[in-house]
C-alpha atoms as a PDB file:
ATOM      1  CA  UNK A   1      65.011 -11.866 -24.689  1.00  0.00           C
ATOM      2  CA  UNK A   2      62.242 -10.600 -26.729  1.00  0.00           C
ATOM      3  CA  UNK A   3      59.957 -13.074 -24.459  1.00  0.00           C
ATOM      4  CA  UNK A   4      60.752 -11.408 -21.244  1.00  0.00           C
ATOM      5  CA  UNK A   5      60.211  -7.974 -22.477  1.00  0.00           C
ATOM      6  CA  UNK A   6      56.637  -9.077 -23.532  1.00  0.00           C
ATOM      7  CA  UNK A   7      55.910 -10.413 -20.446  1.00  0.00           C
ATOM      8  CA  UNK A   8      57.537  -6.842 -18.427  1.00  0.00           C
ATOM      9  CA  UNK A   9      54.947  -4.960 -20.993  1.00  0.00           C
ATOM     10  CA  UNK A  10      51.984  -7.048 -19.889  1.00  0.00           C
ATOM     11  CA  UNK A  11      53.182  -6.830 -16.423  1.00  0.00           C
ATOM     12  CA  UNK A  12      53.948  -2.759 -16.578  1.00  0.00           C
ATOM     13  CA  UNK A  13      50.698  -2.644 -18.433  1.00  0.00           C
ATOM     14  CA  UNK A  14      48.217  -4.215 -15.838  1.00  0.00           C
ATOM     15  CA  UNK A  15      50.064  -2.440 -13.260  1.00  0.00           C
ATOM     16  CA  UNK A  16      49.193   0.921 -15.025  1.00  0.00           C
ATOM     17  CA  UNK A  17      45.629   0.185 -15.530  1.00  0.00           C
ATOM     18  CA  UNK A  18      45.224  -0.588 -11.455  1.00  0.00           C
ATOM     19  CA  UNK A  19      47.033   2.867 -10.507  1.00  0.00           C
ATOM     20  CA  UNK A  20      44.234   4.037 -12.876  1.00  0.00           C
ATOM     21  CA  UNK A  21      41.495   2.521 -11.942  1.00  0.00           C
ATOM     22  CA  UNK A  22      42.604   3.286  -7.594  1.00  0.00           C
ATOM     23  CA  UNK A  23      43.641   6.918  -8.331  1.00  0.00           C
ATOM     24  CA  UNK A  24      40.075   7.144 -10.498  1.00  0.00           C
ATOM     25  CA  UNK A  25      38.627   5.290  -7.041  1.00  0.00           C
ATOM     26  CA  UNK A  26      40.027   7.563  -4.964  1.00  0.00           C
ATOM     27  CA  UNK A  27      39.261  10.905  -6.585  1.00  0.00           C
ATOM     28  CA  UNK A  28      35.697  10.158  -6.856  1.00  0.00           C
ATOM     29  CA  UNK A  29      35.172   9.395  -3.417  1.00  0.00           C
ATOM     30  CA  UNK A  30      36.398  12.605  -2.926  1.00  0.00           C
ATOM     31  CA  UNK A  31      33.511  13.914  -5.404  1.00  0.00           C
ATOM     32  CA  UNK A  32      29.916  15.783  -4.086  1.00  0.00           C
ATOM     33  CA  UNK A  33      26.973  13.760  -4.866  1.00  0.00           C
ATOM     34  CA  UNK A  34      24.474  15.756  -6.693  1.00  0.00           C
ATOM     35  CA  UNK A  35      20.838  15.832  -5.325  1.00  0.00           C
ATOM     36  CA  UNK A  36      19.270  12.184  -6.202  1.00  0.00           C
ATOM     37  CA  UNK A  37      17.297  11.850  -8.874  1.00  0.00           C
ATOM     38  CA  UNK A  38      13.937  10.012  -6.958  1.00  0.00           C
ATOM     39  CA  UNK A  39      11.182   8.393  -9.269  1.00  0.00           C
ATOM     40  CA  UNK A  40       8.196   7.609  -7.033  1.00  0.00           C
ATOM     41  CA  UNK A  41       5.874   5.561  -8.621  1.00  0.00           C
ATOM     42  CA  UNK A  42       1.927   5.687  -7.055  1.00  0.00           C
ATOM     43  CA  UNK A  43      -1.438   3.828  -8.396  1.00  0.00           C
ATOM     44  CA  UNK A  44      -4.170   6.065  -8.585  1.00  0.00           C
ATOM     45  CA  UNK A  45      -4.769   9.473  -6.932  1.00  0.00           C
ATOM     46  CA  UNK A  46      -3.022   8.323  -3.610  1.00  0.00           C
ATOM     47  CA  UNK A  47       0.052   8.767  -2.767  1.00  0.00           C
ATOM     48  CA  UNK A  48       1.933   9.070   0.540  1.00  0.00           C
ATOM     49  CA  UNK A  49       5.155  10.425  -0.122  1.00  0.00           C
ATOM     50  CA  UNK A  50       7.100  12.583  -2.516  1.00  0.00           C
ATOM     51  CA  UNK A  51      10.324  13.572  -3.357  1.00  0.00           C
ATOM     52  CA  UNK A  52      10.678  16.243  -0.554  1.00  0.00           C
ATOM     53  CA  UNK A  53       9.472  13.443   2.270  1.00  0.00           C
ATOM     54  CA  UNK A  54      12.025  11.060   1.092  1.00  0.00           C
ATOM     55  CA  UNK A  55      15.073  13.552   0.976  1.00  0.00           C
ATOM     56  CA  UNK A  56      14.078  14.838   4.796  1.00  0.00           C
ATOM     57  CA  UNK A  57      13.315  11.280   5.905  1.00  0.00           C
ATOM     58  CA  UNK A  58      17.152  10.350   4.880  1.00  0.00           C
ATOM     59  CA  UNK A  59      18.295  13.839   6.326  1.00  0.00           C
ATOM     60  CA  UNK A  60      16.958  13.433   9.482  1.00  0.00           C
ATOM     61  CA  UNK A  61      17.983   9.784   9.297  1.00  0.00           C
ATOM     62  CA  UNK A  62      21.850  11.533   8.898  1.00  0.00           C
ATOM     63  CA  UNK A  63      22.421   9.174   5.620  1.00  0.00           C
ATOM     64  CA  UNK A  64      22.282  11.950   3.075  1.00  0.00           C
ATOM     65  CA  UNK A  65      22.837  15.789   3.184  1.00  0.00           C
ATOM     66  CA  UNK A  66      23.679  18.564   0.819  1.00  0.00           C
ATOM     67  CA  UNK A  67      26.942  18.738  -0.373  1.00  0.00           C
ATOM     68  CA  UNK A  68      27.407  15.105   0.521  1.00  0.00           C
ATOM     69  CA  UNK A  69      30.581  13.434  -1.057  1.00  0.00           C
ATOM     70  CA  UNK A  70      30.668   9.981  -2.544  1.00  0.00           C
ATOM     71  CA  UNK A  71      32.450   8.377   0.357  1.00  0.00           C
ATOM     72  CA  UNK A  72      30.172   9.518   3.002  1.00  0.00           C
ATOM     73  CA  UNK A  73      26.898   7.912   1.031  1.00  0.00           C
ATOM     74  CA  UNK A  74      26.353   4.329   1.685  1.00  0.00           C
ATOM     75  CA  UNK A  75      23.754   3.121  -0.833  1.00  0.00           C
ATOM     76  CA  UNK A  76      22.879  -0.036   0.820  1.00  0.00           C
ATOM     77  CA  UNK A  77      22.299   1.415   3.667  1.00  0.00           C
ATOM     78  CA  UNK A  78      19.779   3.610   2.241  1.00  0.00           C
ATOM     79  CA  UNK A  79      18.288   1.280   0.152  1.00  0.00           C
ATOM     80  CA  UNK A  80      17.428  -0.800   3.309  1.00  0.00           C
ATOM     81  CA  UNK A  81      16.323   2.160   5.606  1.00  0.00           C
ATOM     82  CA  UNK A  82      14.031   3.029   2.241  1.00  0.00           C
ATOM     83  CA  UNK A  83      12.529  -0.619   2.151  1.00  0.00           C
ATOM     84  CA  UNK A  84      11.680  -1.119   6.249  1.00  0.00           C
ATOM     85  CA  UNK A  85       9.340   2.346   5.463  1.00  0.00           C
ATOM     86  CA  UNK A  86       5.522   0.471   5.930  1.00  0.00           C
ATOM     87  CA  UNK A  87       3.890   2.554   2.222  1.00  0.00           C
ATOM     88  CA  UNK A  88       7.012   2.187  -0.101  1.00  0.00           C
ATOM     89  CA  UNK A  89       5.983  -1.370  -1.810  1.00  0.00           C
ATOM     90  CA  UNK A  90       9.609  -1.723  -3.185  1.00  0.00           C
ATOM     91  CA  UNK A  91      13.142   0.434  -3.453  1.00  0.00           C
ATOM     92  CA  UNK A  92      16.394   0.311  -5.543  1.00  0.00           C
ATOM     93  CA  UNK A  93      18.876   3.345  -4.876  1.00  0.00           C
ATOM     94  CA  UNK A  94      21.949   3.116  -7.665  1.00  0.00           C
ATOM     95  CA  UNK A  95      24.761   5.104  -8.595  1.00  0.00           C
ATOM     96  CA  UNK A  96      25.571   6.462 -11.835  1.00  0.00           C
ATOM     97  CA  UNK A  97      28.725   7.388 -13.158  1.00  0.00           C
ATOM     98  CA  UNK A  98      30.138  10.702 -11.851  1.00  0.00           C
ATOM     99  CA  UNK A  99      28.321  12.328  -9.385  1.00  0.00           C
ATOM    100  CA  UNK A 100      24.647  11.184 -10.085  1.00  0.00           C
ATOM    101  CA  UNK A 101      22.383   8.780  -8.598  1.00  0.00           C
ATOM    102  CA  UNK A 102      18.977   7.384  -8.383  1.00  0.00           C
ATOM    103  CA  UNK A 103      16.335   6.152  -5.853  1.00  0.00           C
ATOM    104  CA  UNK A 104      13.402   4.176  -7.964  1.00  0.00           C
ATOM    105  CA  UNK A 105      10.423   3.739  -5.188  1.00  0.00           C
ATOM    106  CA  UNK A 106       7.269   2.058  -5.671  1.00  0.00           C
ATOM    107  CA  UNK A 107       4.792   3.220  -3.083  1.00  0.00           C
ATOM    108  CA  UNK A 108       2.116   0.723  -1.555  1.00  0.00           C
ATOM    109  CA  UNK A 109      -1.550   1.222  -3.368  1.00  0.00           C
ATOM    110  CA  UNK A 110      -4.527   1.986  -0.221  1.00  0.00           C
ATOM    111  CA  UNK A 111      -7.563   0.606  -0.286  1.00  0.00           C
ATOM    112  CA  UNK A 112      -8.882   1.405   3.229  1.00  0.00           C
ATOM    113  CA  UNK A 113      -8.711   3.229   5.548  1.00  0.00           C
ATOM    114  CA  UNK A 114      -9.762   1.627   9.197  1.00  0.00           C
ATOM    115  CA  UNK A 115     -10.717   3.197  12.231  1.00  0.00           C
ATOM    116  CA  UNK A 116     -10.878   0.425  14.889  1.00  0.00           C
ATOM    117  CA  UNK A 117     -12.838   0.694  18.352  1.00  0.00           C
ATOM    118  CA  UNK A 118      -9.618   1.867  20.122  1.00  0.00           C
ATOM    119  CA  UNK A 119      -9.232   5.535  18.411  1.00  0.00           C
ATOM    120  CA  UNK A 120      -7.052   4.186  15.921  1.00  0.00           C
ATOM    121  CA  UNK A 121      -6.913   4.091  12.435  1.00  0.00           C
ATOM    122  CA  UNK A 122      -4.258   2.952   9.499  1.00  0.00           C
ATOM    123  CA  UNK A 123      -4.828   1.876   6.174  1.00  0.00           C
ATOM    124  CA  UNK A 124      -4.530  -1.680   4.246  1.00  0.00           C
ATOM    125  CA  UNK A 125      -2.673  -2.129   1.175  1.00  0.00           C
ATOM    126  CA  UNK A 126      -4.432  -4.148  -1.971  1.00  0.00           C
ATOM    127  CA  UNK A 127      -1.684  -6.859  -0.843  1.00  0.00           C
ATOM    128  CA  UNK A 128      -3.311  -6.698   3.256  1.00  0.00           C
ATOM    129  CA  UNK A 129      -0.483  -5.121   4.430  1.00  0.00           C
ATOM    130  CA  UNK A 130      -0.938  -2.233   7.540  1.00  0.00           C
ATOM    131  CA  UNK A 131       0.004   0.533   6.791  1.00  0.00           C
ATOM    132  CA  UNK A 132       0.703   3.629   9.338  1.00  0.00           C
ATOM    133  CA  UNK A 133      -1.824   7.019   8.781  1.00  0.00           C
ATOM    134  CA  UNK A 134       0.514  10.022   7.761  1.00  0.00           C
ATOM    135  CA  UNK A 135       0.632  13.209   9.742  1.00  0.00           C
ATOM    136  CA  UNK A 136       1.688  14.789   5.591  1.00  0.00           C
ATOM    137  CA  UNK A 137      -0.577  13.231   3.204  1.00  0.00           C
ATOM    138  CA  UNK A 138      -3.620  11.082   3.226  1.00  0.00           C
ATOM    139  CA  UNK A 139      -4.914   8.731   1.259  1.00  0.00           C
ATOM    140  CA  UNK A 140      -8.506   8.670  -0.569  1.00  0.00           C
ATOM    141  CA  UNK A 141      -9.591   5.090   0.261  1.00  0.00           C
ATOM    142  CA  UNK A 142     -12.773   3.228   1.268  1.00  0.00           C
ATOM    143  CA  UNK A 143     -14.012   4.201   5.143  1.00  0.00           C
ATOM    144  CA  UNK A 144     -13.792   1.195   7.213  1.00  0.00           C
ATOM    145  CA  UNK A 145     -15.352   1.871  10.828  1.00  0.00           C
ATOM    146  CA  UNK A 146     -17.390   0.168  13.627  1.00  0.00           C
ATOM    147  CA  UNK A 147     -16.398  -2.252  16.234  1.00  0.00           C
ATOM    148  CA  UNK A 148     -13.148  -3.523  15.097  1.00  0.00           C
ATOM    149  CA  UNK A 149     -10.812  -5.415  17.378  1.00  0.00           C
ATOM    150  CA  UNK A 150      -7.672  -5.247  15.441  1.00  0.00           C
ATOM    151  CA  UNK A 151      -4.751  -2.797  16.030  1.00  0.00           C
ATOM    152  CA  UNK A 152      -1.836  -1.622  13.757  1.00  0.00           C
ATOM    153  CA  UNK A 153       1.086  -3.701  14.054  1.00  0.00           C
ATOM    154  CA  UNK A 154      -0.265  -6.612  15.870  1.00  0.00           C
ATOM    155  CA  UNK A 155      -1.274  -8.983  12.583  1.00  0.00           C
ATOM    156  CA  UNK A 156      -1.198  -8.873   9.276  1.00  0.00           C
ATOM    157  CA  UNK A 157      -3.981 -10.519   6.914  1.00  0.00           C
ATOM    158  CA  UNK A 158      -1.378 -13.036   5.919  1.00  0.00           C
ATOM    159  CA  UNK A 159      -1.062 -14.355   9.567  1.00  0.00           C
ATOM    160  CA  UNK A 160      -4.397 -14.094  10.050  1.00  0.00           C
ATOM    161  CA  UNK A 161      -5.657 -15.941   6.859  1.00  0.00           C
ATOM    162  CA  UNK A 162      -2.700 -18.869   7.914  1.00  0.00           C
ATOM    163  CA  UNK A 163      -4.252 -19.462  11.153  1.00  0.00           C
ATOM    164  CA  UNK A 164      -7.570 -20.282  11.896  1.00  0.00           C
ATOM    165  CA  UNK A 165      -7.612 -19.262  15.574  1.00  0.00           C
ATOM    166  CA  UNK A 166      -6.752 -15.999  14.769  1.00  0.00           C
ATOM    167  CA  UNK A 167     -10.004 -16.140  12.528  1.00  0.00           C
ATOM    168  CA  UNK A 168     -12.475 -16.346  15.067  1.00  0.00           C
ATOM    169  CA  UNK A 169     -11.216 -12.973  16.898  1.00  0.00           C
ATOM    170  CA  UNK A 170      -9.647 -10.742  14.414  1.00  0.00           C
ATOM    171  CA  UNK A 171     -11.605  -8.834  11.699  1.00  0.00           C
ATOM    172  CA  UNK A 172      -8.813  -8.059   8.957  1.00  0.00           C
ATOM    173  CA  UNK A 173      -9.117 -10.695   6.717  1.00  0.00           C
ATOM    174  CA  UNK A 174     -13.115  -9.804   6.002  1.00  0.00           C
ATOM    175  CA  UNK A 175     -12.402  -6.061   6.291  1.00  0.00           C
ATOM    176  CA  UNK A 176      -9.673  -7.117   3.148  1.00  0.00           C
ATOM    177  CA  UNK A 177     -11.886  -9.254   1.398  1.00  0.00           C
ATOM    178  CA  UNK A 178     -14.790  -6.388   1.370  1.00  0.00           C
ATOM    179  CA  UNK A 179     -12.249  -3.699   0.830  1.00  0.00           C
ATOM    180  CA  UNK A 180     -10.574  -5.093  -2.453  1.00  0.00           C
ATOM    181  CA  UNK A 181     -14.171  -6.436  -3.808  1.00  0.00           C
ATOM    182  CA  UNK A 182     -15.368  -2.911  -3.731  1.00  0.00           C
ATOM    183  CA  UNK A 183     -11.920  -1.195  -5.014  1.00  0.00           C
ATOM    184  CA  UNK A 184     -11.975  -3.397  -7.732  1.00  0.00           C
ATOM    185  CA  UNK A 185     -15.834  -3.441  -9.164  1.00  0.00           C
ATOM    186  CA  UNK A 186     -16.309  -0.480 -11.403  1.00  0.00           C
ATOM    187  CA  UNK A 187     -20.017  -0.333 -10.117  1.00  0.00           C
ATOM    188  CA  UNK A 188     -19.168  -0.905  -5.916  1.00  0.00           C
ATOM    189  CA  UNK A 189     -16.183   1.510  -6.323  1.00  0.00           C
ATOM    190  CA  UNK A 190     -18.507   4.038  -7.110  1.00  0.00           C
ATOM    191  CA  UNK A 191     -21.249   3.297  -5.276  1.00  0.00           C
ATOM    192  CA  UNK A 192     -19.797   2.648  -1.773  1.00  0.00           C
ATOM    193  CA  UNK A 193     -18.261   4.591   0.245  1.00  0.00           C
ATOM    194  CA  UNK A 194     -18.495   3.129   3.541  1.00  0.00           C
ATOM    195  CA  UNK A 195     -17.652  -0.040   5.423  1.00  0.00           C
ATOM    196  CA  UNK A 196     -19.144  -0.491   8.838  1.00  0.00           C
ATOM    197  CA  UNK A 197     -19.042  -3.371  11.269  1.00  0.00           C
ATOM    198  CA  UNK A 198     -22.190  -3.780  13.923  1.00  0.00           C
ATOM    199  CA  UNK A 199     -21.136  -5.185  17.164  1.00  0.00           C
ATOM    200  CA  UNK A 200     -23.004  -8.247  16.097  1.00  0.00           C
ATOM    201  CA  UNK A 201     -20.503  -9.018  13.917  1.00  0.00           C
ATOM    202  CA  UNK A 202     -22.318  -7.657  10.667  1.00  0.00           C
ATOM    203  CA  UNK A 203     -20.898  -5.566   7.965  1.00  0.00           C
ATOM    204  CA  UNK A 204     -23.097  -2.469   6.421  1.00  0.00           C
ATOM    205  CA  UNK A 205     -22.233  -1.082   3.514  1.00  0.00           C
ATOM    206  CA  UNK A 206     -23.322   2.643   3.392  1.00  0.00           C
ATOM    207  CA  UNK A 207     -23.892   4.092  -0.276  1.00  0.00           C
ATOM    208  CA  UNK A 208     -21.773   7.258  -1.618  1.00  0.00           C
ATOM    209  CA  UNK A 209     -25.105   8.826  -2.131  1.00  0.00           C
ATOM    210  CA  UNK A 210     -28.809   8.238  -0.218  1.00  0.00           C
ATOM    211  CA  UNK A 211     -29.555   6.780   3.513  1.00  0.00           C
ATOM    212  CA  UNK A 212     -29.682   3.311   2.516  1.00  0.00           C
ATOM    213  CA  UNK A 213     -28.051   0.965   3.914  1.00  0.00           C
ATOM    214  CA  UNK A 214     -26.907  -2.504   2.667  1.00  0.00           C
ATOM    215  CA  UNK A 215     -27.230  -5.349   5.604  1.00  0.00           C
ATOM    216  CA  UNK A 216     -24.001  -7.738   3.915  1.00  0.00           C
ATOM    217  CA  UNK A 217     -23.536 -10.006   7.107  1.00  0.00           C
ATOM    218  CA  UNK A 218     -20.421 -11.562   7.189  1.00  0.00           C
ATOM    219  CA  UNK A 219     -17.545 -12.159   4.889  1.00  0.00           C
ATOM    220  CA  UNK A 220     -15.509 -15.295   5.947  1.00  0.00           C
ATOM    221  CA  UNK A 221     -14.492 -15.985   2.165  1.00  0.00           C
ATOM    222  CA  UNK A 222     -14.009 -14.354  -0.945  1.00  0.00           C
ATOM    223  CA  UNK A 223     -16.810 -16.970  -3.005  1.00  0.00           C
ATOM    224  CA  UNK A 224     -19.235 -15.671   0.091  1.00  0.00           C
ATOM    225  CA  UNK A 225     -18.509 -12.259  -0.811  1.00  0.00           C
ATOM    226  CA  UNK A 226     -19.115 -12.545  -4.270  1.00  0.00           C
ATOM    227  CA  UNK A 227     -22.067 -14.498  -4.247  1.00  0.00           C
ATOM    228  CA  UNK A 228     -23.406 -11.170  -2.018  1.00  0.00           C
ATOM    229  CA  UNK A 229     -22.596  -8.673  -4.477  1.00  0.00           C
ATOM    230  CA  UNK A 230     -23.197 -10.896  -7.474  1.00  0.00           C
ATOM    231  CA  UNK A 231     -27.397 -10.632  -5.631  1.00  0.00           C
ATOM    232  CA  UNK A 232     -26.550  -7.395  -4.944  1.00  0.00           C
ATOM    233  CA  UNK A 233     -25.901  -5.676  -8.494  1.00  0.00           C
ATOM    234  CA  UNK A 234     -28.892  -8.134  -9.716  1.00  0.00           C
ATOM    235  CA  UNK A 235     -31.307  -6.918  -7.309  1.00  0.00           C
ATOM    236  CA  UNK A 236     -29.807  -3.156  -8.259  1.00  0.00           C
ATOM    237  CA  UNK A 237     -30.062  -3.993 -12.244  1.00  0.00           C
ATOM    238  CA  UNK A 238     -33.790  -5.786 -11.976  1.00  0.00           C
ATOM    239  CA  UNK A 239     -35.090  -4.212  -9.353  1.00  0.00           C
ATOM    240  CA  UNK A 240     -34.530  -1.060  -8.289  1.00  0.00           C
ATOM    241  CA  UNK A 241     -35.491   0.752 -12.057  1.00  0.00           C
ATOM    242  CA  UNK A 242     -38.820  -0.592 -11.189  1.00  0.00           C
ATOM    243  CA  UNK A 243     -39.374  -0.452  -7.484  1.00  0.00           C
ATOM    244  CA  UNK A 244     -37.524   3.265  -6.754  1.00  0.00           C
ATOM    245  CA  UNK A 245     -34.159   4.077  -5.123  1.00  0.00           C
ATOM    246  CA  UNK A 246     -36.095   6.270  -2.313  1.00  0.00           C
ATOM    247  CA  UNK A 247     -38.463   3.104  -1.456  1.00  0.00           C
ATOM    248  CA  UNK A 248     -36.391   0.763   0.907  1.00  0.00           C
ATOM    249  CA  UNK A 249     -34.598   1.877   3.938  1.00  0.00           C
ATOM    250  CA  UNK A 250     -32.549  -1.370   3.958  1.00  0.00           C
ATOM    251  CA  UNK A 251     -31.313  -3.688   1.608  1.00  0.00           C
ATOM    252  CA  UNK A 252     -30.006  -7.379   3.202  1.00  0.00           C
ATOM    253  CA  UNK A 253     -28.154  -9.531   1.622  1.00  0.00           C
ATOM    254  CA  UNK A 254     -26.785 -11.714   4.784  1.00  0.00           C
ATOM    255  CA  UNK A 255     -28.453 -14.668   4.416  1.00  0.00           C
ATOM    256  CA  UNK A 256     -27.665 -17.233   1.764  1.00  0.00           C
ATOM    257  CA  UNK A 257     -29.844 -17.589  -1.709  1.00  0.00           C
ATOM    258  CA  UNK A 258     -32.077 -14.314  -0.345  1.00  0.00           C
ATOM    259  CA  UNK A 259     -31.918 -10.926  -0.091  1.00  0.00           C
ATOM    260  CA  UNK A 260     -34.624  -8.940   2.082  1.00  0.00           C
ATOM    261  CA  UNK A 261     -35.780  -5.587   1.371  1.00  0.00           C
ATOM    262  CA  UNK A 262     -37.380  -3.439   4.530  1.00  0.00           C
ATOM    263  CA  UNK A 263     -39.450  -0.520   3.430  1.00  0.00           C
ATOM    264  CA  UNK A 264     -39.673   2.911   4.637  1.00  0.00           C
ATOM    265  CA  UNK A 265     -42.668   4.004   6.758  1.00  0.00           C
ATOM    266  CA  UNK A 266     -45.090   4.696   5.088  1.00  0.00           C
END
């Protein structure tokens, strides 16, 4: 006897804790969500969006307004509408308990910004990725201009790096390479402020501050880039205390083991 009323507690027991646990359930879908708590993270100065863009962008999107109540808010489906947005690098939205919850974003860090020979322009990520231009906020990056064939949206750097057809027509790959050398040299970054590719194929590098101009060439792979600038800053370091900043009109560094100095007139 005593056996069998053990076994109707445990039973009576479990069932109690369910009719919790589904009245809890219910009553707090019936609960307003309060206004997300949204953490953006950025690198640097730039930043695309803030916490106003992102709570418009899911208004307009109709997955969160106002007053919203807990079973009207689909987190996933935030979360992925969030992540398929081209500057936010990564997203987690999570809810707390009660009426709380949080969207964690980590925005995508610029490095240029590219005009191509269309009227375009977009910027590239310090991972290659394209990124759209903003009609809200924009991005202090490097200046990448000239006669660029590439469009937004048609490759990445990753495809183009994986295929060496691609190579021979498309620009992106040496635009990244020249883009991230410079972002990430304490001397460059501050030096250069300019990318331009000749229709000859060349890149110039144009100095923050003088008319110089620095003939680099090409930039099929990241040892030929650094062996450039590695001549480059030596040449700058060696030569230039002695010889004069206002001396040479052109610096070029294009051709391998040299680099060829043309004077001003005069």
């Amino acid at each position: 006897m005593k056996k069998w009323l053990l076994i109707i507690f445990w039973i009576a027991l479990f069932l109690s804790v369910i009719f919790v646990f589904v009245f809890a359930r219910k009553e707090e879908q019936k609960t307003t969500l309060e206004v997300p708590e949204i953490m953006v993270i950025a690198k640097g100065e730039s930043a695309f969006l803030n916490k106003d863009d992102i709570l418009q962008r899911l208004h307009f999107a109709q997955l969160y307004s106002l007053g919203q109540k807990v079973s009207a808010t689909k987190l996933s489906q935030i979360e992925e509408y969030l992540s398929e947005m081209d500057e936010i690098r990564s997203v987690k939205v999570y809810k707390n308990i009660g009426k709380s919850w949080n969207i964690d974003i980590e925005l995508r860090n610029p490095i240029a910004r590219i005009y191509n020979r269309f009227g375009e322009n977009f910027y590239m990520d310090e991972e290659g990725f394209l990124i759209s231009k903003s009609s809200q906020h924009t991005a202090r990056s490097l200046i990448v201009s000239g006669d660029i064939p590439d469009r937004y949206g048609k490759y990445s750097v990753n495809d183009i790096i994986n295929n060496d057809s691609l190579k021979t027509i498309h620009k992106l790959e040496e635009i990244y390479l020249l883009s991230n050398y410079v972002c990430k040299d304490p001397i460059m970054r501050k030096m250069i402020g300019q990318i331009h590719l000749e229709k000859n194929g060349d890149f110039v590098l144009i100095p923050v501050v003088g008319d110089q101009l620095i003939i680099f060439g090409s930039a099929y792979s990241e040892k030929q880039v650094n062996d450039k600038f590695k001549r480059l800053k030596i040449f700058y370091k060696e030569a230039m205390p002695y010889e004069g900043w206002a001396k040479y009109k052109a610096i070029n560094v294009k051709f391998d083991g040299q680099i060829v100095c043309k004077r001003r007139n005069g």
